[in-house]
N, C-alpha and C. Protein backbone atom coordinates (compact mmCIF):
# COMPACT_ATOMS: atom_id res chain seq x y z
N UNK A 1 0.85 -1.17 0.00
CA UNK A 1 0.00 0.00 0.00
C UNK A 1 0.89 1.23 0.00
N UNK A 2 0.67 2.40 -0.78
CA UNK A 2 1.21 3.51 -0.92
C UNK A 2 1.16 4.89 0.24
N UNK A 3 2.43 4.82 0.62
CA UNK A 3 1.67 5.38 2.06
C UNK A 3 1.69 7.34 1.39
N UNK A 4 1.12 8.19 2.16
CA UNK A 4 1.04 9.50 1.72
C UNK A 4 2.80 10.17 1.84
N UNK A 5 3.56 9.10 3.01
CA UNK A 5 5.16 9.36 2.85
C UNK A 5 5.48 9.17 1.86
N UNK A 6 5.13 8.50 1.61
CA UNK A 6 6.35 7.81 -0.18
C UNK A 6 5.63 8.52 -1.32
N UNK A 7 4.58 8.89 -1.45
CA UNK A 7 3.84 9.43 -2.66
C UNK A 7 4.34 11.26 -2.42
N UNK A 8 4.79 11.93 -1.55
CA UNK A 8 4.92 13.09 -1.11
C UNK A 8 6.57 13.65 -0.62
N UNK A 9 6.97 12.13 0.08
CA UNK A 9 8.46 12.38 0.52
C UNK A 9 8.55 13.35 1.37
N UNK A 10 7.74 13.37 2.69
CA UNK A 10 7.74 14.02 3.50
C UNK A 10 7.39 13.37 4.98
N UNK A 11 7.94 13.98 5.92
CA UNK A 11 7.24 13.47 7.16
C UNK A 11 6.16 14.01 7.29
N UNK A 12 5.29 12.77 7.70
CA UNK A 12 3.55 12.75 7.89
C UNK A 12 3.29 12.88 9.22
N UNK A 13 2.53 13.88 9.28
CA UNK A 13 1.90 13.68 10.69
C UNK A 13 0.95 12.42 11.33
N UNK A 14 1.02 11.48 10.02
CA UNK A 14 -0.42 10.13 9.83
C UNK A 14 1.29 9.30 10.98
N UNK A 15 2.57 9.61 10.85
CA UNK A 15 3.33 8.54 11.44
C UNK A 15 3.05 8.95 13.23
N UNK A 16 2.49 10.20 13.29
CA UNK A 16 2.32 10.01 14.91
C UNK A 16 1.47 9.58 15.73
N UNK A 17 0.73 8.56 15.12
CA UNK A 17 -0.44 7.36 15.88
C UNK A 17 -1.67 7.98 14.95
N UNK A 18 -2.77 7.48 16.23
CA UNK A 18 -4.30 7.71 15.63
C UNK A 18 -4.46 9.46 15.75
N UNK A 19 -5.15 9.90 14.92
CA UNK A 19 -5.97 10.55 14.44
C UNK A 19 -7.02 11.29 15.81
N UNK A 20 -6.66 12.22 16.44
CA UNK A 20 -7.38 12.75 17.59
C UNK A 20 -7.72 14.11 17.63
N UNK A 21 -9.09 14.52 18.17
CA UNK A 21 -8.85 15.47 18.09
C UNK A 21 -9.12 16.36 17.11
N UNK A 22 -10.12 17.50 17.21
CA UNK A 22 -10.32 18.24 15.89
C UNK A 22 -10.17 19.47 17.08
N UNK A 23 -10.30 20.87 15.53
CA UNK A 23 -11.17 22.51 16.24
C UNK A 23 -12.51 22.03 15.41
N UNK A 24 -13.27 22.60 16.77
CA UNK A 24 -14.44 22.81 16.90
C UNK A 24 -14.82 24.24 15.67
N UNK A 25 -15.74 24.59 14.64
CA UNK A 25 -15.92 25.77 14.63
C UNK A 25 -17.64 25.55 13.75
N UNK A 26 -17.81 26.84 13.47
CA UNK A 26 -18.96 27.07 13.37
C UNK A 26 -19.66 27.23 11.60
N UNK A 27 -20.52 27.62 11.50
CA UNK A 27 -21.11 27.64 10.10
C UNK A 27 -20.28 28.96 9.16
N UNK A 28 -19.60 29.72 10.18
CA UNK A 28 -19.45 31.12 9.11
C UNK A 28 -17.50 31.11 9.65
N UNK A 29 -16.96 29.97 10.28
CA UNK A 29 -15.58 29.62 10.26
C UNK A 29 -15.31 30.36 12.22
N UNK A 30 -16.19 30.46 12.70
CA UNK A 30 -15.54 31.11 14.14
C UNK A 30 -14.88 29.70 15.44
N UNK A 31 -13.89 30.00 15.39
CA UNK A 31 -13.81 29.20 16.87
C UNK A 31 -14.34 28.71 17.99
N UNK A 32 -15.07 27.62 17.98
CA UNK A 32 -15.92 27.25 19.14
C UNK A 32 -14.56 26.29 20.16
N UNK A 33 -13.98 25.32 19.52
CA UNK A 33 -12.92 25.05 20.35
C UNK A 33 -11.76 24.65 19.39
N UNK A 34 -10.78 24.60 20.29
CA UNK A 34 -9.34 24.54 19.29
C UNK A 34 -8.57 23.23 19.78
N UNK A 35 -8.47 22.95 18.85
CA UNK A 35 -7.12 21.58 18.84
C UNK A 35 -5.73 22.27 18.45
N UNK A 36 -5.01 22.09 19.58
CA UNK A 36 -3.54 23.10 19.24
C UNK A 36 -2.35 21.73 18.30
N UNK A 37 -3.15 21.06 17.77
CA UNK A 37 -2.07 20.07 16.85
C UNK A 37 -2.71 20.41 15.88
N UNK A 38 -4.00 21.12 15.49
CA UNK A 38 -4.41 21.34 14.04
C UNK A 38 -4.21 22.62 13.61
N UNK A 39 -3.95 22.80 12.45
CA UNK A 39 -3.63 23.77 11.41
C UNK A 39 -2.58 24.76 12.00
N UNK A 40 -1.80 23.83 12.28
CA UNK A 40 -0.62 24.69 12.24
C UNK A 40 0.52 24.83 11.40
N UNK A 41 1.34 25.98 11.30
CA UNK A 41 2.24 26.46 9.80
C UNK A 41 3.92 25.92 9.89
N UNK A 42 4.05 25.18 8.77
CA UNK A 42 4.90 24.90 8.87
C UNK A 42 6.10 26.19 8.79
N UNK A 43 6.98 25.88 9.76
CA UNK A 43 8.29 26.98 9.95
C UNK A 43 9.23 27.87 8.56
N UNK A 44 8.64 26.92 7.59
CA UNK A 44 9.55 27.92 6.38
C UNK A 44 8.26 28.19 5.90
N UNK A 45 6.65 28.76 6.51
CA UNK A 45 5.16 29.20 5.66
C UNK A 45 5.46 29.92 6.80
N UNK A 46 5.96 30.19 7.59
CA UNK A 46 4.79 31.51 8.87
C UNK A 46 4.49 32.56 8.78
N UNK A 47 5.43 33.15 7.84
CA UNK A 47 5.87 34.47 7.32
C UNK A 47 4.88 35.05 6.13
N UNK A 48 4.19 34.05 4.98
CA UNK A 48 3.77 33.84 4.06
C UNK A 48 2.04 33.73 3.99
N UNK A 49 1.79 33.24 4.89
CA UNK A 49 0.17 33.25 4.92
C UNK A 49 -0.34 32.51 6.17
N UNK A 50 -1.81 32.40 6.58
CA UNK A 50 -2.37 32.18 7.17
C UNK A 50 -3.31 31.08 7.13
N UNK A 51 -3.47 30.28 7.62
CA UNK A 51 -4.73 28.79 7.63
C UNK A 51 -5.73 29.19 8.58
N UNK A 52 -6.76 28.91 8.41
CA UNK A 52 -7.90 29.21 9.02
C UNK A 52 -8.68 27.88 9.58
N UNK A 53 -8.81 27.28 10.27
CA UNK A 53 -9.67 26.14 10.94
C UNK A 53 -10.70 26.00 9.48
N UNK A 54 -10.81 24.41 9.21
CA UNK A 54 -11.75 24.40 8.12
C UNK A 54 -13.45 24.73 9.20
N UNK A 55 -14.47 24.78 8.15
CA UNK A 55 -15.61 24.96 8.96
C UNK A 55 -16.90 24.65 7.78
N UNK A 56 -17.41 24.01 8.05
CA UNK A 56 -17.83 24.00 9.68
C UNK A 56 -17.53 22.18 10.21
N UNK A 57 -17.02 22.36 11.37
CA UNK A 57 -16.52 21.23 11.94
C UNK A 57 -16.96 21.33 13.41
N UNK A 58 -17.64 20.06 13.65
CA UNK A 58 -18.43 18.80 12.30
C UNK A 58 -18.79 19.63 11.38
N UNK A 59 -18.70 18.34 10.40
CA UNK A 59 -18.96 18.73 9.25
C UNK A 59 -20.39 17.66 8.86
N UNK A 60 -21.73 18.10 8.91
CA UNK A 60 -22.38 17.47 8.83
C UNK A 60 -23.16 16.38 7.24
N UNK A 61 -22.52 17.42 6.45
CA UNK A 61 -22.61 17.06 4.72
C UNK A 61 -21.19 16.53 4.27
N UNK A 62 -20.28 16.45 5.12
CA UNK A 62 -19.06 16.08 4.73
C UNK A 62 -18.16 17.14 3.81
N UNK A 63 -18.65 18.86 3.95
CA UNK A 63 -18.44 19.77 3.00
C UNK A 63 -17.77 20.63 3.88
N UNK A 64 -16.59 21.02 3.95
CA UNK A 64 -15.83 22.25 4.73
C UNK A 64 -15.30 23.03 3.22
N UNK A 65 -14.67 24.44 3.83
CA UNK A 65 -14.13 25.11 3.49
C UNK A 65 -13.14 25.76 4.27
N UNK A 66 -12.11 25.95 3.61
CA UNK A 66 -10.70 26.31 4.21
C UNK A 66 -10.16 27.72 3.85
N UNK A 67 -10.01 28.33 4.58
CA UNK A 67 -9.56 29.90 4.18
C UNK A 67 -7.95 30.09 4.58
N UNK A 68 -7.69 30.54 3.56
CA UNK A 68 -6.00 30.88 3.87
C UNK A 68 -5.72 32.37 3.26
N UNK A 69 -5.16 33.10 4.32
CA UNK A 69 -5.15 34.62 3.98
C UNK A 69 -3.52 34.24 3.51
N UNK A 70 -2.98 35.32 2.30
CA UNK A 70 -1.73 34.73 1.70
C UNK A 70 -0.79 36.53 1.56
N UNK A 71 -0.49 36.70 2.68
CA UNK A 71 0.48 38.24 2.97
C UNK A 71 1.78 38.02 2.20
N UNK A 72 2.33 37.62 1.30
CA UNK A 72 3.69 37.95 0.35
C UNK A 72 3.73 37.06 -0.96
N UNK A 73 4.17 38.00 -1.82
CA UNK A 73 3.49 37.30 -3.31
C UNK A 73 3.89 36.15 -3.28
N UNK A 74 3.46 35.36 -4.35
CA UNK A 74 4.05 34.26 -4.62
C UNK A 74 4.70 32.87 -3.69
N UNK A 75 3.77 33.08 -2.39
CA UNK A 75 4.69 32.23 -1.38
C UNK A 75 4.85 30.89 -1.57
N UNK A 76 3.73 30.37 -2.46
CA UNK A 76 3.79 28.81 -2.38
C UNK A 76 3.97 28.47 -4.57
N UNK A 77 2.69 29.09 -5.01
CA UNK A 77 2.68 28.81 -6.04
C UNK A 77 1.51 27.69 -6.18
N UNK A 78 1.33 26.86 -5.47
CA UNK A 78 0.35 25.88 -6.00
C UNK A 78 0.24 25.62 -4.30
N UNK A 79 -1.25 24.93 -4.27
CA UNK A 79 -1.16 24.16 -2.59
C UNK A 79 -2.29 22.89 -3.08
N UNK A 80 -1.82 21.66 -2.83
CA UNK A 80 -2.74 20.36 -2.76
C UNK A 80 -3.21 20.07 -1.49
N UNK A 81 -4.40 19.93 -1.76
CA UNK A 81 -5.37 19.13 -0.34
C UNK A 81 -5.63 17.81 -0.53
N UNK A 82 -5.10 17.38 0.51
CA UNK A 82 -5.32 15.62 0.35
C UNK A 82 -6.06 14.74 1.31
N UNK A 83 -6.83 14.34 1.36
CA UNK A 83 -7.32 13.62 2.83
C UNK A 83 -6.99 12.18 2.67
N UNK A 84 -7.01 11.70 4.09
CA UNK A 84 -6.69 10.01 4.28
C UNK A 84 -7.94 9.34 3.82
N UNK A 85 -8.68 9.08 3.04
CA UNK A 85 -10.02 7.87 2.70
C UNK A 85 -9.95 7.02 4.03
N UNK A 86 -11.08 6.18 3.82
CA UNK A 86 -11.32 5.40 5.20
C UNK A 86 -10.69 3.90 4.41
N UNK A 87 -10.15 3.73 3.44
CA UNK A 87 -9.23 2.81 3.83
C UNK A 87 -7.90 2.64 3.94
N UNK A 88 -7.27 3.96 4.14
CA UNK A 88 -6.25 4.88 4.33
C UNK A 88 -5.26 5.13 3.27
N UNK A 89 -5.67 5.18 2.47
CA UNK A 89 -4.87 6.16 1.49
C UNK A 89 -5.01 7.62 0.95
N UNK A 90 -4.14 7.91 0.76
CA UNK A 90 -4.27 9.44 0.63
C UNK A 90 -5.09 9.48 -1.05
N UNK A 91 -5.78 10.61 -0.60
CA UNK A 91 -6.99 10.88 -1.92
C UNK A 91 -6.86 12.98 -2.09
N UNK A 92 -6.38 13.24 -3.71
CA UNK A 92 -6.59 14.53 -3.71
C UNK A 92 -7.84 15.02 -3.52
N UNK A 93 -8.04 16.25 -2.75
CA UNK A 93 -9.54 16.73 -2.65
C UNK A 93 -9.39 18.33 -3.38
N UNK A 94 -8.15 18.32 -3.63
CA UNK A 94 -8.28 19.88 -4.45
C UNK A 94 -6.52 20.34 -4.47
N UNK A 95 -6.82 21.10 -5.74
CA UNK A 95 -5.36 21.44 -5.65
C UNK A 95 -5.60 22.98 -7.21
N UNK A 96 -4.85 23.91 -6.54
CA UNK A 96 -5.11 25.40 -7.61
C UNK A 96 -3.76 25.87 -7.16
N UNK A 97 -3.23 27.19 -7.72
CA UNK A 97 -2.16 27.98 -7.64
C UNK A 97 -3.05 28.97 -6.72
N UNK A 98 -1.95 29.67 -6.15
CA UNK A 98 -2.37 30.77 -4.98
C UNK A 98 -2.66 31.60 -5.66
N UNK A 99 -3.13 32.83 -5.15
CA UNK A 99 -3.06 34.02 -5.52
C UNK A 99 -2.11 34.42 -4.35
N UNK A 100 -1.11 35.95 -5.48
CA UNK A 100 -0.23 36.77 -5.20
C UNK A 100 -0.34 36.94 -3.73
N UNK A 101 -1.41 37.78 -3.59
CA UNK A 101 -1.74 38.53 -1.87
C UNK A 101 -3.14 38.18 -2.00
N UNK A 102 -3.75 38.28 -0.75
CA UNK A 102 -5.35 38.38 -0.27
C UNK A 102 -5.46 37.06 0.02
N UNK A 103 -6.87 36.53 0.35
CA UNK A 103 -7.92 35.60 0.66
C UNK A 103 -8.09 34.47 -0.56
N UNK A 104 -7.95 32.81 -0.16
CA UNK A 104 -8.35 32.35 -1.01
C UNK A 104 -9.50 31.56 -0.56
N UNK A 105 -10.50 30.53 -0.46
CA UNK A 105 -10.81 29.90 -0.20
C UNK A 105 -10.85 28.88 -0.58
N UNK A 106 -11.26 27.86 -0.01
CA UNK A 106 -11.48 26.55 -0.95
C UNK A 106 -11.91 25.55 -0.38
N UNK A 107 -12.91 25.00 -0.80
CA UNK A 107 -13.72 24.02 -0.65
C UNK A 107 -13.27 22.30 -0.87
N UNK A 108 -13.82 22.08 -0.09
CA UNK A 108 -13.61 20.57 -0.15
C UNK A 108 -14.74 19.84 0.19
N UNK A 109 -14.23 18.26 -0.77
CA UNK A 109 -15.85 17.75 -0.41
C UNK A 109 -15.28 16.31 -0.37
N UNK A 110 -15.63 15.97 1.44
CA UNK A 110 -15.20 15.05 1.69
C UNK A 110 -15.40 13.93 1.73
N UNK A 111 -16.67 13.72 0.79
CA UNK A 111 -17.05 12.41 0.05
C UNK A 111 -16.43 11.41 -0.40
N UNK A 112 -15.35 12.00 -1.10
CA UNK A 112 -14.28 11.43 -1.61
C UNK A 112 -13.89 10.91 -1.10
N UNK A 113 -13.34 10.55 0.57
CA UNK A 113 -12.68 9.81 1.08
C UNK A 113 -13.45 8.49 1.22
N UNK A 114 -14.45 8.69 0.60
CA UNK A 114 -15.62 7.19 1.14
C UNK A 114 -15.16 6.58 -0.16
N UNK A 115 -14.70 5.93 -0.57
CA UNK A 115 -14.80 4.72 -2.08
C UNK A 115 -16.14 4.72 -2.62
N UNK A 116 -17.10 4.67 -1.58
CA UNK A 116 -18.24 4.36 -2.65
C UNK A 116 -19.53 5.75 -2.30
N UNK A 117 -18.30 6.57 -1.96
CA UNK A 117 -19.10 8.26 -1.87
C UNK A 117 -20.12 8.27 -1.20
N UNK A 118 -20.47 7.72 -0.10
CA UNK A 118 -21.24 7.74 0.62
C UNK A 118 -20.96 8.06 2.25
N UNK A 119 -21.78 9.51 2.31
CA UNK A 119 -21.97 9.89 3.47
C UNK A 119 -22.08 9.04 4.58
N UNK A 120 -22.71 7.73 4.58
CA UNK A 120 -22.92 6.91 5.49
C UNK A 120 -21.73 5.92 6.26
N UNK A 121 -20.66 6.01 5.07
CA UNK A 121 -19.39 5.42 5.25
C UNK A 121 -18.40 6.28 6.35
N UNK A 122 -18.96 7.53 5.96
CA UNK A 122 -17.92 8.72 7.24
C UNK A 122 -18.60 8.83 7.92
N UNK A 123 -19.36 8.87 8.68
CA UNK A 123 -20.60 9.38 10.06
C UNK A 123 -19.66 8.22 11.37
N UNK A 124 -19.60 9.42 12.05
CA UNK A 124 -19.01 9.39 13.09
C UNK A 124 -17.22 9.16 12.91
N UNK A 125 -16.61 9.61 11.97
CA UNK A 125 -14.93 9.23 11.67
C UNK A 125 -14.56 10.82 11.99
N UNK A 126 -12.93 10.35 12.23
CA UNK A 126 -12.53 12.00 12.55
C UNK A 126 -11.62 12.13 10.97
N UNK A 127 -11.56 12.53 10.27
CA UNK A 127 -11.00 12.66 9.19
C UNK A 127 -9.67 13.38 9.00
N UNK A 128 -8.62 13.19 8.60
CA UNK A 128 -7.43 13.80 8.72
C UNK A 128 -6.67 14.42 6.92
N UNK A 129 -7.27 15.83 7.28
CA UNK A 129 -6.81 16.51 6.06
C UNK A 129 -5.46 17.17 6.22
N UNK A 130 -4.63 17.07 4.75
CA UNK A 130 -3.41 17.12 5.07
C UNK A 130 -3.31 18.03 3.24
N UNK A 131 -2.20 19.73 3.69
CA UNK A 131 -1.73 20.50 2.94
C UNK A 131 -0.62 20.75 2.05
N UNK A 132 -0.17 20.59 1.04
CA UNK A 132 1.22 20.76 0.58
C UNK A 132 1.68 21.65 -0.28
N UNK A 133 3.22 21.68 -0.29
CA UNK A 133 2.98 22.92 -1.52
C UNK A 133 3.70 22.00 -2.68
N UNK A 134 3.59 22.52 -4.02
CA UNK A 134 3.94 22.23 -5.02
C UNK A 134 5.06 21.28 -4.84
N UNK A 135 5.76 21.75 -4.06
CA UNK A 135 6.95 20.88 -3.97
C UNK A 135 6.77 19.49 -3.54
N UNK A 136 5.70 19.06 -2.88
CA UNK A 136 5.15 18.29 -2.03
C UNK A 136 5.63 18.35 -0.56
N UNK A 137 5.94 19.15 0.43
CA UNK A 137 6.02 19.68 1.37
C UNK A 137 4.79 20.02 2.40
N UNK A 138 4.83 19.43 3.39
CA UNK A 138 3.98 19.37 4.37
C UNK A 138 3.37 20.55 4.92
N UNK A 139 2.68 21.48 4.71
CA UNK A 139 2.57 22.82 5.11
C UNK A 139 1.76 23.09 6.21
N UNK A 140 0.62 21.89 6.40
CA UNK A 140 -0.10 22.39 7.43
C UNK A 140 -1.07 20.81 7.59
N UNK A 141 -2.34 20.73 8.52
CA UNK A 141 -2.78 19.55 8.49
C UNK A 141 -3.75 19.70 9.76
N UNK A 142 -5.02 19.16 9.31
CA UNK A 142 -5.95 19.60 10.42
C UNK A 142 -7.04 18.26 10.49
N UNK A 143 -8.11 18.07 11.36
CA UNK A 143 -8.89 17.14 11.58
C UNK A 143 -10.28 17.76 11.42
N UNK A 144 -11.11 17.06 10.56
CA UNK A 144 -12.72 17.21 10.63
C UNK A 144 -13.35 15.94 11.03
N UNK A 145 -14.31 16.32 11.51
CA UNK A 145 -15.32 15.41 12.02
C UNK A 145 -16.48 15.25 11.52
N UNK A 146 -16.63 13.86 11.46
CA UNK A 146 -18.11 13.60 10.99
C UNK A 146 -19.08 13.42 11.28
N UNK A 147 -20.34 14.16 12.13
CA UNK A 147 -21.02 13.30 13.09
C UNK A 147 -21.76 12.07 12.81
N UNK A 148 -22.23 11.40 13.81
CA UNK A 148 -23.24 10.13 13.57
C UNK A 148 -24.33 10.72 13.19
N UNK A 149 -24.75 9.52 12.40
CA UNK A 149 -25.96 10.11 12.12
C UNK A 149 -27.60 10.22 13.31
């Protein structure tokens, strides 16, 4: 099996056990509670832009969106979103070039991680989304939740 190390050539945060742990946030992206292991910037990005807690988490449609404010041109050039599927392989969920400066958003739809796209397959999983840049470089990496139904 192809792990997201070898397809990326990076250290994974998937090598530091299970999957724990999300931020809590709301329908319009506000902080209800924080997981201080999620979305945080990797040391050569801090300077460059900002990650925003996806939201809304839970995610009850399996649909977040991710905001990243991007303060100096050109910092990354491209960024891929990848999530772990529930039979653990890494699956792209989106991937575009930045813009220069400002706000990007971007959506994800985390269906995808089900094989047979079904909402019913994620209800109740904590899901582990993971950021890179072009280079394939680890940039950031956060947890959504799915509730039961």
């Amino acid at each position: 099996m192809l792990s997201l190390n070898a397809a990326c050539n990076v250290a994974s945060p998937l090598d530091q056990g299970a999957v724990q742990g999300y931020t809590a946030t709301d329908a319009l992206g506000g902080v209800i509670s924080e997981d201080k292991d999620d979305w945080r910037i990797a040391e050569a990005y801090r300077n460059f832009f900002t990650v925003r807690p996806a939201y809304p988490n839970p995610a009850p449609d399996a649909r977040v969106k991710v905001r990243i404010d991007f303060t100096q041109p050109d910092a990354v050039g491209r960024l891929d979103f990848y999530g772990i599927n529930t039979s653990g392989n890494p699956i792209l969920l989106a991937t575009g070039p930045t813009p220069p400066l400002g706000t990007q958003y971007y959506d994800l739809n985390l269906l995808y991680l089900s094989p047979a796209l079904s909402l019913e397959d994620l209800r109740g999983k904590l899901l582990r989304i993971l950021i890179y840049d072009q280079r394939g470089v680890l940039v950031t990496y956060g947890d959504i939740q799915i509730p039961a139904a």
